[in-house]
PDB file of N, CA and C in Angstrom:
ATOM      1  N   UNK A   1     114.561  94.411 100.871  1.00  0.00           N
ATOM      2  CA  UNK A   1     114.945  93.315 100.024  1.00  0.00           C
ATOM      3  C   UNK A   1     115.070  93.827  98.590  1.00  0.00           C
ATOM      4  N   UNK A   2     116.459  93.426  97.659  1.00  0.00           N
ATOM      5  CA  UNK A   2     116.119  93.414  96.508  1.00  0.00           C
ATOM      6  C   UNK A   2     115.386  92.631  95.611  1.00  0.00           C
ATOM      7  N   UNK A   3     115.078  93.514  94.482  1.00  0.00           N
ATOM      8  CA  UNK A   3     114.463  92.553  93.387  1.00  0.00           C
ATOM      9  C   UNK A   3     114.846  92.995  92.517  1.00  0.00           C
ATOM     10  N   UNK A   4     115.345  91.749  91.354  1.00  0.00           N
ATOM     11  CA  UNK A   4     115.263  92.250  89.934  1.00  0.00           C
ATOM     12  C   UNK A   4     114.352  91.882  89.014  1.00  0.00           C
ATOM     13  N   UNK A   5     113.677  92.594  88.447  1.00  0.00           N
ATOM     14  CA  UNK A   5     112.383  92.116  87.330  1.00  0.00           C
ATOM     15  C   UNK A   5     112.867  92.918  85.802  1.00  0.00           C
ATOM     16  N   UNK A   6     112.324  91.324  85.216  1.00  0.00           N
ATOM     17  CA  UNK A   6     112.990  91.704  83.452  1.00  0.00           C
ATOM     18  C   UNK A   6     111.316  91.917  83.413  1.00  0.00           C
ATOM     19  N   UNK A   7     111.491  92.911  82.533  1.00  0.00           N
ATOM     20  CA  UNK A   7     109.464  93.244  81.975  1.00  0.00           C
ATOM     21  C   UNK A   7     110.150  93.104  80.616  1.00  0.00           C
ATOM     22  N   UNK A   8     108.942  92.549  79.857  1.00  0.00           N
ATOM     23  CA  UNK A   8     109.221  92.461  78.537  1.00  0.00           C
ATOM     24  C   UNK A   8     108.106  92.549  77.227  1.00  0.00           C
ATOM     25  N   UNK A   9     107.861  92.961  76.686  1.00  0.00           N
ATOM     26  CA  UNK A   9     106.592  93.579  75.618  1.00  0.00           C
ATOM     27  C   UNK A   9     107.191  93.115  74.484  1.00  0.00           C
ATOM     28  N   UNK A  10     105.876  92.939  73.471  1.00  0.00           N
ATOM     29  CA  UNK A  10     106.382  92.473  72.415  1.00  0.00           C
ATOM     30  C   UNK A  10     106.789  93.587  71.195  1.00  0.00           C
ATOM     31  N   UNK A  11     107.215  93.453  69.955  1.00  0.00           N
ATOM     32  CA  UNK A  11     107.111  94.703  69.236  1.00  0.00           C
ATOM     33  C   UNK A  11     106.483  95.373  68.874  1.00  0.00           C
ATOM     34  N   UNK A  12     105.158  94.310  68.870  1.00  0.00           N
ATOM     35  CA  UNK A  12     103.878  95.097  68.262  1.00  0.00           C
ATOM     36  C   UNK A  12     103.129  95.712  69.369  1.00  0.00           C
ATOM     37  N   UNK A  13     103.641  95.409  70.386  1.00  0.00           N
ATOM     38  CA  UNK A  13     103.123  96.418  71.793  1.00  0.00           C
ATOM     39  C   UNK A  13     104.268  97.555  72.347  1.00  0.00           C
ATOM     40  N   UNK A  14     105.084  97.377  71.905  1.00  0.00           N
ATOM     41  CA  UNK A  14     105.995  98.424  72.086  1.00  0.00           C
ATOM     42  C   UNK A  14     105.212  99.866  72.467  1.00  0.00           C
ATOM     43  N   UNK A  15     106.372 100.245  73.127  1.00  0.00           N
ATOM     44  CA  UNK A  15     105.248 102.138  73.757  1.00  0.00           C
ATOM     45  C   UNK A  15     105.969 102.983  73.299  1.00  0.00           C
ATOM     46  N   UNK A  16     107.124 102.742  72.251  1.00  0.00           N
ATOM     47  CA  UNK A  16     108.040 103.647  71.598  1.00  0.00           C
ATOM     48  C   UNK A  16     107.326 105.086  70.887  1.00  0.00           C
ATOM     49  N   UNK A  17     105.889 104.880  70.829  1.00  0.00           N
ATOM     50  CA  UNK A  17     105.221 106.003  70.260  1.00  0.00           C
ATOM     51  C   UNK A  17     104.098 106.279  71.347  1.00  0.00           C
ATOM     52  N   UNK A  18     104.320 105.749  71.969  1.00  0.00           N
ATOM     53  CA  UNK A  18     103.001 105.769  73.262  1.00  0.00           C
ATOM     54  C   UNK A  18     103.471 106.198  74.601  1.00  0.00           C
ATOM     55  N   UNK A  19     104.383 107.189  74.694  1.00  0.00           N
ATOM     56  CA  UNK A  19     104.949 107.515  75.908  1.00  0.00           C
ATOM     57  C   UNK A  19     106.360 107.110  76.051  1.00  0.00           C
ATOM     58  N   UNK A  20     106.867 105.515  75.672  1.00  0.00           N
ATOM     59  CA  UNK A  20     108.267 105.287  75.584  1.00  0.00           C
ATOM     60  C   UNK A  20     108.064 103.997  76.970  1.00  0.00           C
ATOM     61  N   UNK A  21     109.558 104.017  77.000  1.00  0.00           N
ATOM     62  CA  UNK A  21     109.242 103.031  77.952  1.00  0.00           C
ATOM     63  C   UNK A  21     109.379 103.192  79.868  1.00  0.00           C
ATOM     64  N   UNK A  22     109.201 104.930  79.859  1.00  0.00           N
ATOM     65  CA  UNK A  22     108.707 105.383  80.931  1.00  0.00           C
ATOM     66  C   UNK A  22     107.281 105.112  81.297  1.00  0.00           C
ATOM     67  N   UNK A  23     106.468 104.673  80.358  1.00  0.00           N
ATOM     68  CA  UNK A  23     105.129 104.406  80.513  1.00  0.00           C
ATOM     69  C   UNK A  23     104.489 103.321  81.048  1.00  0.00           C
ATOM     70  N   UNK A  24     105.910 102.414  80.960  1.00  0.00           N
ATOM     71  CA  UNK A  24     105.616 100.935  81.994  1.00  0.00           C
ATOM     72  C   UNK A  24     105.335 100.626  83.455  1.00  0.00           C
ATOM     73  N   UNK A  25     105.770 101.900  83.550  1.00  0.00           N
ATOM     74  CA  UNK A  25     106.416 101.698  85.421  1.00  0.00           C
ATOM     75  C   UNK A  25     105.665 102.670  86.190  1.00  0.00           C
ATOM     76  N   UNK A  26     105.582 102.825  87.226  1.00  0.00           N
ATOM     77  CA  UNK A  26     105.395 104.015  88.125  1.00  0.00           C
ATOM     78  C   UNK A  26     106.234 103.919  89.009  1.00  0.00           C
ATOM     79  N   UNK A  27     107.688 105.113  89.403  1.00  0.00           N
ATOM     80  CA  UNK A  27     108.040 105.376  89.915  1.00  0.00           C
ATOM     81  C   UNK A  27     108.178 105.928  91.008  1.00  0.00           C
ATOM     82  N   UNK A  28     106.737 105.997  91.405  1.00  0.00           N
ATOM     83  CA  UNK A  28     106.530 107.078  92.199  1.00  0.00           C
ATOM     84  C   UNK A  28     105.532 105.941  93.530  1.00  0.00           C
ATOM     85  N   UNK A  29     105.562 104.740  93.349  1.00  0.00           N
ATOM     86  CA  UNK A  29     104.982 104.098  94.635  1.00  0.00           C
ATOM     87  C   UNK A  29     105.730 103.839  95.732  1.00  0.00           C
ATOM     88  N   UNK A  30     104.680 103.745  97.077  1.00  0.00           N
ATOM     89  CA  UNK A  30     105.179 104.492  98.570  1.00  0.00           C
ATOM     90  C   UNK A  30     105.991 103.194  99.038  1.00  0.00           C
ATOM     91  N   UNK A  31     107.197 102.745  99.054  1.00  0.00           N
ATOM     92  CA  UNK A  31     108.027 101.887  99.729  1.00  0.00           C
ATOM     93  C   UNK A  31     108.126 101.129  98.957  1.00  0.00           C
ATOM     94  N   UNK A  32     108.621 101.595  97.868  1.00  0.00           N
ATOM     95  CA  UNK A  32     109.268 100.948  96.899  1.00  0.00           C
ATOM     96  C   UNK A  32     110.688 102.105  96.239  1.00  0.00           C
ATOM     97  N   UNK A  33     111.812 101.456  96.369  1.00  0.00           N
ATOM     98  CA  UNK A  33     112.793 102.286  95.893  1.00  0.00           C
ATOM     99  C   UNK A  33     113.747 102.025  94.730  1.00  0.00           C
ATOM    100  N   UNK A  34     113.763 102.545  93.793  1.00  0.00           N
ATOM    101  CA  UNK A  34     114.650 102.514  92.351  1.00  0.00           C
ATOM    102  C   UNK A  34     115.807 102.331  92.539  1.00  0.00           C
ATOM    103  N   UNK A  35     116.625 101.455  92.467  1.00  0.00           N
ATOM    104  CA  UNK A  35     117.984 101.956  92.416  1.00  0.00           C
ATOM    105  C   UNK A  35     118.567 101.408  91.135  1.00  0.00           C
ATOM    106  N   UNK A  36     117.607 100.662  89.685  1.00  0.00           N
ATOM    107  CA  UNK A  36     119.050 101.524  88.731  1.00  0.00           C
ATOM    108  C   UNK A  36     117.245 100.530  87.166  1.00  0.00           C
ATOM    109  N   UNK A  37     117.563 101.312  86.389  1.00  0.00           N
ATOM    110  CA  UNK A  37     116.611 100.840  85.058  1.00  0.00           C
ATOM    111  C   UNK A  37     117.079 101.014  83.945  1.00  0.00           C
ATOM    112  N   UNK A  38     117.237  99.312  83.560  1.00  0.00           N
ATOM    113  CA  UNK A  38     118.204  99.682  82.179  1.00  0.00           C
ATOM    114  C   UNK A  38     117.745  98.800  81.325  1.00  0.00           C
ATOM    115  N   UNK A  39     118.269  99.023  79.966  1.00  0.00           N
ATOM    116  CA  UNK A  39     117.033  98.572  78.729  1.00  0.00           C
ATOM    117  C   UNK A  39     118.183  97.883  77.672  1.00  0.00           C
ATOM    118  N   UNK A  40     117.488  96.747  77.326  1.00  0.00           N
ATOM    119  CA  UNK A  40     117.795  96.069  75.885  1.00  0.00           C
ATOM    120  C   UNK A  40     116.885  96.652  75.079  1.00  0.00           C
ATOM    121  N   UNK A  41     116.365  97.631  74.561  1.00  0.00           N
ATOM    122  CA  UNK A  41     115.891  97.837  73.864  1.00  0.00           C
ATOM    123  C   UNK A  41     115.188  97.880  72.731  1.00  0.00           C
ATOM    124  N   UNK A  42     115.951  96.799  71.703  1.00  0.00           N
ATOM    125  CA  UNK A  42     116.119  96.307  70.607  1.00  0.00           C
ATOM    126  C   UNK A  42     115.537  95.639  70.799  1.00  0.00           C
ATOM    127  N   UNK A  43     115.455  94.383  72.370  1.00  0.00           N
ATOM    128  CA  UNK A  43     115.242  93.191  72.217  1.00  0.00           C
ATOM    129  C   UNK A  43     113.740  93.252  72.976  1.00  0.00           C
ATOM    130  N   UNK A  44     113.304  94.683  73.609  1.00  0.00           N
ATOM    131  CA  UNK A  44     112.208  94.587  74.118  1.00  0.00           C
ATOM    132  C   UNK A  44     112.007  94.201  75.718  1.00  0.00           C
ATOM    133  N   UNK A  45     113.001  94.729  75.770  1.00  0.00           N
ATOM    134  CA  UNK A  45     113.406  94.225  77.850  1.00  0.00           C
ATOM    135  C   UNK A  45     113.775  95.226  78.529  1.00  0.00           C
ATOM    136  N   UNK A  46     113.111  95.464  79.871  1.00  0.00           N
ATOM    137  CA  UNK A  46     113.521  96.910  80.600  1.00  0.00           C
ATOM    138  C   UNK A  46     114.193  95.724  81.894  1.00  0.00           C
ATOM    139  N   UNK A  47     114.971  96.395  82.331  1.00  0.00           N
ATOM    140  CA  UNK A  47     115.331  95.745  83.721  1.00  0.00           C
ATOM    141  C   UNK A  47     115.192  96.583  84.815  1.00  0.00           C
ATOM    142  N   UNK A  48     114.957  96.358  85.755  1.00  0.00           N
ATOM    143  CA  UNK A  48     114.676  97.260  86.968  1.00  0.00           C
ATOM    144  C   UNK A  48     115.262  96.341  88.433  1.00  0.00           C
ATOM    145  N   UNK A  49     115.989  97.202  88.944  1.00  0.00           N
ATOM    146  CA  UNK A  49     116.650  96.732  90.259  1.00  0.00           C
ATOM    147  C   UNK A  49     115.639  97.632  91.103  1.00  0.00           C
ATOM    148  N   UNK A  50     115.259  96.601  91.953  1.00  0.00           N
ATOM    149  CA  UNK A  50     114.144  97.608  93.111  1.00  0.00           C
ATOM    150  C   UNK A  50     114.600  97.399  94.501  1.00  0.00           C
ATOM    151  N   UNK A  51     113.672  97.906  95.766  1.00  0.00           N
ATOM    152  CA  UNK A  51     114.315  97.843  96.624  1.00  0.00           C
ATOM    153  C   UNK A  51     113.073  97.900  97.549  1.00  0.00           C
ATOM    154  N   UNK A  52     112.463  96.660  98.061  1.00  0.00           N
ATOM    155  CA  UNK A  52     111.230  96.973  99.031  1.00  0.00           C
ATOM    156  C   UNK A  52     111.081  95.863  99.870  1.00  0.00           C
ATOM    157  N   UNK A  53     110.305  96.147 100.772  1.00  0.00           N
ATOM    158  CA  UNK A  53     109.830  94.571 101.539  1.00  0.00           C
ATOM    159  C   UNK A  53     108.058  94.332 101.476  1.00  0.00           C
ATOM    160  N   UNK A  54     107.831  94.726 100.144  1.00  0.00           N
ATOM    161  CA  UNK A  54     106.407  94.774  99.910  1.00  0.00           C
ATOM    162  C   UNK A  54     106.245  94.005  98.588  1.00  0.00           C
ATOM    163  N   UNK A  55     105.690  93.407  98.344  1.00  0.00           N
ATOM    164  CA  UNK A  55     104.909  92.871  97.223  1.00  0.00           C
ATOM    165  C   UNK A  55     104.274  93.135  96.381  1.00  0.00           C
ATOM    166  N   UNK A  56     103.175  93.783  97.114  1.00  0.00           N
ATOM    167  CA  UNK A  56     102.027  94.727  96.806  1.00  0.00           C
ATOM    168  C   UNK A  56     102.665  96.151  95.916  1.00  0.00           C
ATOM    169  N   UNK A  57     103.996  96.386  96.417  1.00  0.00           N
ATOM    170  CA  UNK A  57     104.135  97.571  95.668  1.00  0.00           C
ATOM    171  C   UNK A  57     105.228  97.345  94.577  1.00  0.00           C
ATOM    172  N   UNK A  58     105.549  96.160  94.742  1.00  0.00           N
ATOM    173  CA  UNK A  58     105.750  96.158  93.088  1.00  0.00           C
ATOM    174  C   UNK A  58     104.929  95.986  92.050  1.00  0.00           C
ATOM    175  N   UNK A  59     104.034  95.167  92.727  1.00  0.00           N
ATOM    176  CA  UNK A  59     102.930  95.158  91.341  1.00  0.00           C
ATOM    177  C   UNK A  59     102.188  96.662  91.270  1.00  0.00           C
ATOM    178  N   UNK A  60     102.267  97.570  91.931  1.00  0.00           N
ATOM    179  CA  UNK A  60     101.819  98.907  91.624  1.00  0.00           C
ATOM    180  C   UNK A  60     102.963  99.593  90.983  1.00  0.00           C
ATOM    181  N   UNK A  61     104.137  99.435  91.075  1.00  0.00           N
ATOM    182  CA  UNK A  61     105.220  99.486  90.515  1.00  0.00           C
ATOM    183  C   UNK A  61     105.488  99.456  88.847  1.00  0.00           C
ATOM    184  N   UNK A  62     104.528  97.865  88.589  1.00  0.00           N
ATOM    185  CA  UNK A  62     104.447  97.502  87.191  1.00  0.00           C
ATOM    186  C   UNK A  62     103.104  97.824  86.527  1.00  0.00           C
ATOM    187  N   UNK A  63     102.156  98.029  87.190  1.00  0.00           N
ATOM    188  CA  UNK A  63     100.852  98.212  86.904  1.00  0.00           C
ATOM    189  C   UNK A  63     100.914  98.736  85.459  1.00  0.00           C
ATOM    190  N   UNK A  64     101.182 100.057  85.307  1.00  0.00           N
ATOM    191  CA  UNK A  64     101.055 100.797  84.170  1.00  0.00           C
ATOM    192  C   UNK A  64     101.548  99.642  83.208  1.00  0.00           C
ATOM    193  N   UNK A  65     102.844  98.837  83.009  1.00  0.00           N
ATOM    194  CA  UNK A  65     102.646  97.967  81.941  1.00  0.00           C
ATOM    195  C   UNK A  65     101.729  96.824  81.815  1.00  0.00           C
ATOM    196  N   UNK A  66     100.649  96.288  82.693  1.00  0.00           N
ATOM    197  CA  UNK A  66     100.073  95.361  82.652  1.00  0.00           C
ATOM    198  C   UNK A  66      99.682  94.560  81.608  1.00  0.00           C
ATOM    199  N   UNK A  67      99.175  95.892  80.593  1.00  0.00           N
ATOM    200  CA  UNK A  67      98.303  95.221  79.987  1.00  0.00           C
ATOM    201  C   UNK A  67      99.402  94.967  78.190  1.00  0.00           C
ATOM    202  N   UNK A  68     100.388  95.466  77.989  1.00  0.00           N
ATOM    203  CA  UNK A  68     101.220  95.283  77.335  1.00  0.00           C
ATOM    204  C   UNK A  68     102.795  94.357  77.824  1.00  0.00           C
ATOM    205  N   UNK A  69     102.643  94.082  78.919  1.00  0.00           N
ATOM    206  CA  UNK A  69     103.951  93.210  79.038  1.00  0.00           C
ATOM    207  C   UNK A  69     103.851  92.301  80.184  1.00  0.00           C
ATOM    208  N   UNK A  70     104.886  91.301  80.273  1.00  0.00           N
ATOM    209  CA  UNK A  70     104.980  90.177  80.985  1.00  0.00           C
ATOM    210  C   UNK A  70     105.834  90.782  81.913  1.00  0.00           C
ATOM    211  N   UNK A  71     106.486  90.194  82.989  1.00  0.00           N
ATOM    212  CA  UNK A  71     107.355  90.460  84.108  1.00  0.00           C
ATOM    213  C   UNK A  71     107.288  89.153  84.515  1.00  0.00           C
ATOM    214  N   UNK A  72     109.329  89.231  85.222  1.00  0.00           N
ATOM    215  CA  UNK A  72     109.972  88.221  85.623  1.00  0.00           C
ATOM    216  C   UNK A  72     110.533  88.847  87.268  1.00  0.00           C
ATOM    217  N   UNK A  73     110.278  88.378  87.926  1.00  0.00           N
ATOM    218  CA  UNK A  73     110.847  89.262  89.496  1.00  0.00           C
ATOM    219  C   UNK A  73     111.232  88.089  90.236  1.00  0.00           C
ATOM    220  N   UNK A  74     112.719  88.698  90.767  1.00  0.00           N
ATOM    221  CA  UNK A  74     113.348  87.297  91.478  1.00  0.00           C
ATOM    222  C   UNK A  74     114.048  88.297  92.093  1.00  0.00           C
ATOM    223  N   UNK A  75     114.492  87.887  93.333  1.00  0.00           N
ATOM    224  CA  UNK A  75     114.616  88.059  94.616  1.00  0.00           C
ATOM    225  C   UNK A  75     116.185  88.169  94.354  1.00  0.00           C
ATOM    226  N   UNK A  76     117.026  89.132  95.086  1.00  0.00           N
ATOM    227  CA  UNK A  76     118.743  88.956  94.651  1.00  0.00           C
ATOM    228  C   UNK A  76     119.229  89.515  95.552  1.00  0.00           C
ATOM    229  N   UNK A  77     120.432  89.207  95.861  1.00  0.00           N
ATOM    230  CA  UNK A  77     121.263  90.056  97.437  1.00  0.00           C
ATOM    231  C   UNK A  77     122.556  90.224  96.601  1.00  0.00           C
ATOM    232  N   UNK A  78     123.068  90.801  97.598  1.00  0.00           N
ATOM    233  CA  UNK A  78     124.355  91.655  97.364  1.00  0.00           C
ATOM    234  C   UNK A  78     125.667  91.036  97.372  1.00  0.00           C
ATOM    235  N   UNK A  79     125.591  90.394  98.601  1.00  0.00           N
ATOM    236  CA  UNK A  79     126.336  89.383  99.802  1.00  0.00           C
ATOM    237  C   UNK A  79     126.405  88.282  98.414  1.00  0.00           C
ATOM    238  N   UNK A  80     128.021  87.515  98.632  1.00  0.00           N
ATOM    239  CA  UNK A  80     128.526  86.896  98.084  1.00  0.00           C
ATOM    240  C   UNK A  80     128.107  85.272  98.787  1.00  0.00           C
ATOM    241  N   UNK A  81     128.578  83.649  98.110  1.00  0.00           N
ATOM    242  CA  UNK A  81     127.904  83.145  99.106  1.00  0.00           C
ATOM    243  C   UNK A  81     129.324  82.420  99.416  1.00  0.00           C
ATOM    244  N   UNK A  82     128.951  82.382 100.921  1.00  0.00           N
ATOM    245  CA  UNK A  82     130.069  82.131 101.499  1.00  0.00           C
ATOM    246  C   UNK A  82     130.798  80.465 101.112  1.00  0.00           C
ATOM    247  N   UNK A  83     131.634  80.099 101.368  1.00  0.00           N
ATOM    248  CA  UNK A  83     132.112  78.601 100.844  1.00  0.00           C
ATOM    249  C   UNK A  83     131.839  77.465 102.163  1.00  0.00           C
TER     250      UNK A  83
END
């Protein structure tokens, strides 16, 4: 299943000097798959398209930002809807 989650930090939590905003995420959890992370930057928003049928591993997913940012995760398909 996909997901898209907006994470979002404020300025004064920003990680621009604290690692960046590779420091939010862990990329590296077991059945969970990346397929694309892209940033408003300015405005303080990472987006992440994921790819799992776990729950559990997105929030290990987001962990590392916990304690500096919010997250929005909603569920999205590919497939057009039919009429």
């Amino acid at each position: 299943m996909l997901f898209h989650i907006t994470q979002t930090h404020t300025a004064e939590s920003c990680p621009k000097d604290e690692g960046g905003s590779k420091s939010l995420y862990d990329p590296n959890v077991v059945g969970l798959k990346v397929i694309g992370i892209f940033g408003a930057f300015a405005e303080h928003e990472i987006y992440y398209l994921v790819e799992t049928d776990d729950m559990e591993a997105i929030q290990k997913f987001l962990f590392p930002g916990f304690k500096r940012c919010t997250c929005r995760i909603t569920p999205v398909v590919e497939e057009p809807i039919d009429k």
